[in-house]
Structure formats: structure tokens, C-alpha cells
N, C-alpha and C. Protein backbone atom coordinates (compact mmCIF):
# COMPACT_ATOMS: atom_id res chain seq x y z
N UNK A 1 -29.55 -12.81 3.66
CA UNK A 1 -28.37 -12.07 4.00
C UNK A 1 -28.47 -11.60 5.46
N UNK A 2 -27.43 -11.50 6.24
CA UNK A 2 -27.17 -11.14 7.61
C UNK A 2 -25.92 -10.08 7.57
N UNK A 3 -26.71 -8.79 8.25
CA UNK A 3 -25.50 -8.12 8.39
C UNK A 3 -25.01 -8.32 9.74
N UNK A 4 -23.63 -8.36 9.52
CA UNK A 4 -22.95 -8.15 11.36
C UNK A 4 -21.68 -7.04 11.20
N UNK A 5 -21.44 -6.70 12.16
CA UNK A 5 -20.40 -5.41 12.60
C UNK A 5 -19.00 -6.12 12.82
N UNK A 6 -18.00 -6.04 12.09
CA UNK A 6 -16.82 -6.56 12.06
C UNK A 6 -15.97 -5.40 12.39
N UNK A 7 -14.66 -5.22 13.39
CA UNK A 7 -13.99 -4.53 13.40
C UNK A 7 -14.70 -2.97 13.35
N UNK A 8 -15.77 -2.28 13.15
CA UNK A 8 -16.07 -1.32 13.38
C UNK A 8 -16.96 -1.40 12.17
N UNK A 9 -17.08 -2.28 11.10
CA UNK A 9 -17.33 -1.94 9.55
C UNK A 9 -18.47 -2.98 9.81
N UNK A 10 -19.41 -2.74 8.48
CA UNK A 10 -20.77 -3.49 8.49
C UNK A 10 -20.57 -4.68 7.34
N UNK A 11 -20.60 -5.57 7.60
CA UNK A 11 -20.39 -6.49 6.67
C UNK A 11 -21.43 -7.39 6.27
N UNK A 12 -21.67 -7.52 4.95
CA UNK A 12 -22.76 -8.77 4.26
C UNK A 12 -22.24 -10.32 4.99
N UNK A 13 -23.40 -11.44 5.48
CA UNK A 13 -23.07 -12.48 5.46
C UNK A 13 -23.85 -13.18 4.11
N UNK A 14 -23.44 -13.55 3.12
CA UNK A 14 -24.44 -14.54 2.12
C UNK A 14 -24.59 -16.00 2.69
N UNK A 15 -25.88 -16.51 2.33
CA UNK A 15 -25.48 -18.67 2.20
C UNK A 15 -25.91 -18.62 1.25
N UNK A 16 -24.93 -19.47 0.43
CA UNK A 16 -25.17 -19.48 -1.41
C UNK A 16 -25.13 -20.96 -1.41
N UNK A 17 -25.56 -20.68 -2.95
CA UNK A 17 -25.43 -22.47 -3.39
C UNK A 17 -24.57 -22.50 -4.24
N UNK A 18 -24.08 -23.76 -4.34
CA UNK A 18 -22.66 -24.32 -5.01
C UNK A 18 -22.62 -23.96 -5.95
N UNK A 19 -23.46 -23.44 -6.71
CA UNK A 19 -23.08 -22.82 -8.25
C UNK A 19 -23.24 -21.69 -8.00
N UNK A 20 -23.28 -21.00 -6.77
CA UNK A 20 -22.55 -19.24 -6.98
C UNK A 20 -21.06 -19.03 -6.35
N UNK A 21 -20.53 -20.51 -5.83
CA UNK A 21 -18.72 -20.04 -5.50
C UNK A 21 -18.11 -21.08 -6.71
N UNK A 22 -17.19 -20.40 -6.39
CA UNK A 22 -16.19 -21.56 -7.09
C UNK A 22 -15.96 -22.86 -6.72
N UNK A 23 -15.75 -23.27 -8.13
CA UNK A 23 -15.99 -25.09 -7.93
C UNK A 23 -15.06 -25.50 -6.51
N UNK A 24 -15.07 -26.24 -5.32
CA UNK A 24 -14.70 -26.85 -4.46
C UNK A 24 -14.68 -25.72 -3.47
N UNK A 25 -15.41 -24.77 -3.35
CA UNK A 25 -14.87 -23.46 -2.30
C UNK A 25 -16.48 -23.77 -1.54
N UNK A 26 -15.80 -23.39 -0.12
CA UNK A 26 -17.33 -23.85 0.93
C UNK A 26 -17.61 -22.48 1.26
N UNK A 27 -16.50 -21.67 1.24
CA UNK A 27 -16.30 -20.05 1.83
C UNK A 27 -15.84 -19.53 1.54
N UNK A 28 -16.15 -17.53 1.36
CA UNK A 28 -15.26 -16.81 0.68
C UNK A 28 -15.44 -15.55 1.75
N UNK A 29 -14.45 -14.83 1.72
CA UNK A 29 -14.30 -13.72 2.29
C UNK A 29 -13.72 -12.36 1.36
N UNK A 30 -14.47 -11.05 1.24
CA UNK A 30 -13.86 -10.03 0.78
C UNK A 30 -13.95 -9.10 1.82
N UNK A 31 -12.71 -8.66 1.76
CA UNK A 31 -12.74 -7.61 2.34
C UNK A 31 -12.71 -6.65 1.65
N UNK A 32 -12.65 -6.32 0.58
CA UNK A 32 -13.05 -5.10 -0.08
C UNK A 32 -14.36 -4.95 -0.01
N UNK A 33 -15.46 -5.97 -0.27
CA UNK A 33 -16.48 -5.84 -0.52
C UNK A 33 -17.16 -5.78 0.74
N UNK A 34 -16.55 -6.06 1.95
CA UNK A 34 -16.76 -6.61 2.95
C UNK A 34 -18.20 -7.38 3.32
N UNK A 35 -17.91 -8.45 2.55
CA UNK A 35 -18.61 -9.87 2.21
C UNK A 35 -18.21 -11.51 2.45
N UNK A 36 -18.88 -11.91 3.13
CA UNK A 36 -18.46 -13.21 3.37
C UNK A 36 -19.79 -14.29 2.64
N UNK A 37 -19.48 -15.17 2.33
CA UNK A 37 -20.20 -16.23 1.70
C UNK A 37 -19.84 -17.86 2.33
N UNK A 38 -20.75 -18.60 2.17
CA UNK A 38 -21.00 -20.02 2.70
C UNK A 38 -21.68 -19.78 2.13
N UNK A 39 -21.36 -21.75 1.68
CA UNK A 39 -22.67 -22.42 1.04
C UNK A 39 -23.45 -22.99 1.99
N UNK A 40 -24.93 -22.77 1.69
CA UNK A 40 -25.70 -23.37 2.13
C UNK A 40 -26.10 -24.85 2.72
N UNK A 41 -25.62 -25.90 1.48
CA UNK A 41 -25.90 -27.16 1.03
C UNK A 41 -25.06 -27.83 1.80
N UNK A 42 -24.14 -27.24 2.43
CA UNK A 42 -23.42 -28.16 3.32
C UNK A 42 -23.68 -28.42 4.87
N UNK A 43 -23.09 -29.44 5.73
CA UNK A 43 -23.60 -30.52 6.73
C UNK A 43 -23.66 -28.91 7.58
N UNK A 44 -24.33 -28.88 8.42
CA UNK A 44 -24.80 -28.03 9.77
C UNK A 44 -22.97 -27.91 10.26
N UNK A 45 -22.48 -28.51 11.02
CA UNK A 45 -21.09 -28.79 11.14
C UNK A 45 -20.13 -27.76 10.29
N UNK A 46 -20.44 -28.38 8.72
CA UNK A 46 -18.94 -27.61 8.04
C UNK A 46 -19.69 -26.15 7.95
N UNK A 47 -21.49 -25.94 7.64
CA UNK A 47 -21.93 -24.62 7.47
C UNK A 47 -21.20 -23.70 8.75
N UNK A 48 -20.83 -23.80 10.54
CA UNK A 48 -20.34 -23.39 10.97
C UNK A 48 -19.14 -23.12 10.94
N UNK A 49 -18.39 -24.53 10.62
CA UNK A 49 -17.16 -23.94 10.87
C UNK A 49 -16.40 -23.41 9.71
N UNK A 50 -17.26 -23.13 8.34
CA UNK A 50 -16.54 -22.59 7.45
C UNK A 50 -17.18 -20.88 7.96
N UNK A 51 -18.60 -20.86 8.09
CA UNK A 51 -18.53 -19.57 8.97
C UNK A 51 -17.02 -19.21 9.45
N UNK A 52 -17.41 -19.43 10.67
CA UNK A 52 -15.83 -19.66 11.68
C UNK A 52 -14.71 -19.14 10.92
N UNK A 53 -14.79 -19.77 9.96
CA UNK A 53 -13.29 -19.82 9.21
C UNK A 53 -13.49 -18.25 8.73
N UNK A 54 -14.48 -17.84 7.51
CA UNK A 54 -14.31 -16.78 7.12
C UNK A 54 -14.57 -15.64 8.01
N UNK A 55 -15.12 -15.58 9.13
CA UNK A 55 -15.21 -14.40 10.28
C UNK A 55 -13.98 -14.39 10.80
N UNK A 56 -13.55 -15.10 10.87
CA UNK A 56 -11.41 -15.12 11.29
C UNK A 56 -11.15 -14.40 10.40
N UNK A 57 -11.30 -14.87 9.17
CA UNK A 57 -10.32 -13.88 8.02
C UNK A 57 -10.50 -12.52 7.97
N UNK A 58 -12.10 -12.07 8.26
CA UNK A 58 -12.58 -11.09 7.86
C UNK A 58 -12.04 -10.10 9.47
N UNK A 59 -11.91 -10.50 10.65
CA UNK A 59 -11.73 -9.73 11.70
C UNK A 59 -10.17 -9.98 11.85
N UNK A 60 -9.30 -10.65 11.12
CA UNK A 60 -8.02 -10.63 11.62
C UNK A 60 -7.35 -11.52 10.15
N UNK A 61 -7.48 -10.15 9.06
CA UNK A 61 -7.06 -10.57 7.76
C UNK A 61 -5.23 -11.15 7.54
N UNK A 62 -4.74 -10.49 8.13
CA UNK A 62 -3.23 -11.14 8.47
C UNK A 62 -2.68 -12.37 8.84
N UNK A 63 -3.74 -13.25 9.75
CA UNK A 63 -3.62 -14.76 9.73
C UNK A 63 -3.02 -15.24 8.88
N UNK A 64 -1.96 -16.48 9.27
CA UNK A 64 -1.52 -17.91 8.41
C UNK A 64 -2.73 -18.38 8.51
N UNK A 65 -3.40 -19.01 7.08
CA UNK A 65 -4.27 -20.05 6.56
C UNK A 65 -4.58 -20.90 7.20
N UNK A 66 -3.42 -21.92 7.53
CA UNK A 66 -3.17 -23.12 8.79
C UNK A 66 -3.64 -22.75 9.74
N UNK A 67 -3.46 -21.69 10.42
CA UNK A 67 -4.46 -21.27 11.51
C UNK A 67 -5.19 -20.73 11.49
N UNK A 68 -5.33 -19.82 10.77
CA UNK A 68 -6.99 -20.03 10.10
C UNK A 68 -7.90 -21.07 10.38
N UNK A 69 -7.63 -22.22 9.79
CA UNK A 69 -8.32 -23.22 9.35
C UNK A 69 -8.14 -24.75 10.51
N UNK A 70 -6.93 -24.23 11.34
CA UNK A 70 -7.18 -25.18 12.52
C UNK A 70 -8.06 -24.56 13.51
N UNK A 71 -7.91 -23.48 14.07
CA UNK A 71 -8.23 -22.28 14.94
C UNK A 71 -9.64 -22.65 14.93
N UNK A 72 -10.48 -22.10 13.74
CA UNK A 72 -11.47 -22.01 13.49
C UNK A 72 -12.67 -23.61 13.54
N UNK A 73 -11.92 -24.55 13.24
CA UNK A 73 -12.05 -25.70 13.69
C UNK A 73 -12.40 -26.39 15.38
N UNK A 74 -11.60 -25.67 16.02
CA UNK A 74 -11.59 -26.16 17.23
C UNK A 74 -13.10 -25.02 17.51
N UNK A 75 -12.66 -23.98 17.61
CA UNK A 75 -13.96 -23.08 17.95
C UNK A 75 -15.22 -23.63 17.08
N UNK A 76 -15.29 -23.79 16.23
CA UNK A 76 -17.05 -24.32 15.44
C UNK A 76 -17.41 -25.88 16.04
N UNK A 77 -16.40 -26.78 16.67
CA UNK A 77 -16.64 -27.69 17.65
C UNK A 77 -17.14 -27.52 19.01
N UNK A 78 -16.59 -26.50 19.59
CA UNK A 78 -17.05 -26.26 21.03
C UNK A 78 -18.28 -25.39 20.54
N UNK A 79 -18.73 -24.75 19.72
CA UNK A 79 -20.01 -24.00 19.62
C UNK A 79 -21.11 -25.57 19.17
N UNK A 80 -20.92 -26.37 18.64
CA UNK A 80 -21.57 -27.44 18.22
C UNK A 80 -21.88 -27.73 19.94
N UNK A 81 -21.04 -28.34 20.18
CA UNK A 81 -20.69 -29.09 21.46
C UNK A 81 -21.68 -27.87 22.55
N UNK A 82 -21.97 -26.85 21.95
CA UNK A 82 -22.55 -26.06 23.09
C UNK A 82 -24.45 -25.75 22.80
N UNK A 83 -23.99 -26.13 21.61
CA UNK A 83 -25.33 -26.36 20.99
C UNK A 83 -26.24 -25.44 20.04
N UNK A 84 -25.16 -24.69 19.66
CA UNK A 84 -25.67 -23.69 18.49
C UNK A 84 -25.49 -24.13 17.16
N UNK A 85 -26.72 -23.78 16.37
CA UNK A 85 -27.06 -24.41 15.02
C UNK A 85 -27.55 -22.83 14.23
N UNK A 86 -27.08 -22.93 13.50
CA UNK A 86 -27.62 -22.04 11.90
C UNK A 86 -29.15 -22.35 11.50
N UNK A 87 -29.77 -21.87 11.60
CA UNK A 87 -31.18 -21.89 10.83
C UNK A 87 -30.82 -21.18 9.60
N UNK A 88 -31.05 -22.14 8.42
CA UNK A 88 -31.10 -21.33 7.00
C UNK A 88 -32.55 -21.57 6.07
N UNK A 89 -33.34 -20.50 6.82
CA UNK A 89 -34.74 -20.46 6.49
C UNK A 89 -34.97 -19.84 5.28
């Protein structure tokens, strides 16, 4: 688990494995719980940019989905492209 500071609030990061989200889900975000989850098991690539994806939701919960999920895309490319990788030790 990794905590980071969102919007002023302390938030859980989990990396889980596919049998603790729901069937076809790579990422989850609560903000009640203020918890985000990724699975583990997936390519270096989608492990970022589903990151990506749920740190969008979680710092700017009002987003359209679609951009959400393009947005977050382009940014987990240029961080690849820049050469940052997830260690999940």
C-alpha cells in the first residue's frame, strides 16, 4: 500500500490481484473510502495508465469518463516515453 495526498486528503493506493476487483475491472476508485486500487498482474503500461486513470478520478471526481480515460492515456504515455516504471515489490 502507498499513501499519497490528494486534494488535501490522505489516500490508500492498493495493487491487487484479479480476484480482489471485479471481474474485467483493472481500477477502482473510492472516494468515500478514499482508496484507489490496480491490479497488479497487468502489462507495466496498462499498471500506469490505469493508475493515471484512477488519480484523475480521485483529484477531479466530476470528469466525463471519456476523458477520463482518453486524458489519462495520453499522460501514462508521455510518463512511459519519459521513463518511469512502477516497481511492485
Amino acid at each position: 500500500m502507498v499513501l499519497v495526498k490528494i486534494n488535501g486528503e490522505q489516500w490508500e493506493v492498493h495493487f491487487t490481484t484479479r480476484k480482489q476487483m471485479p471481474a474485467k475491472t483493472w481500477g477502482d476508485c473510492c472516494g468515500v473510502k478514499k482508496q484507489i486500487r490496480v491490479r497488479r498482474d497487468l502489462s507495466q503500461q496498462n499498471v500506469i495508465d490505469t493508475l493515471v486513470h484512477e488519480l484523475r478520478h480521485a483529484i477531479e471526481p466530476f470528469l466525463d469518463e471519456a476523458f477520463v480515460d482518453s486524458s489519462s492515456t495520453v499522460l501514462a504515455e508521455a510518463l512511459i516515453k519519459c521513463g518511469i516504471e512502477i516497481r511492485l515489490d
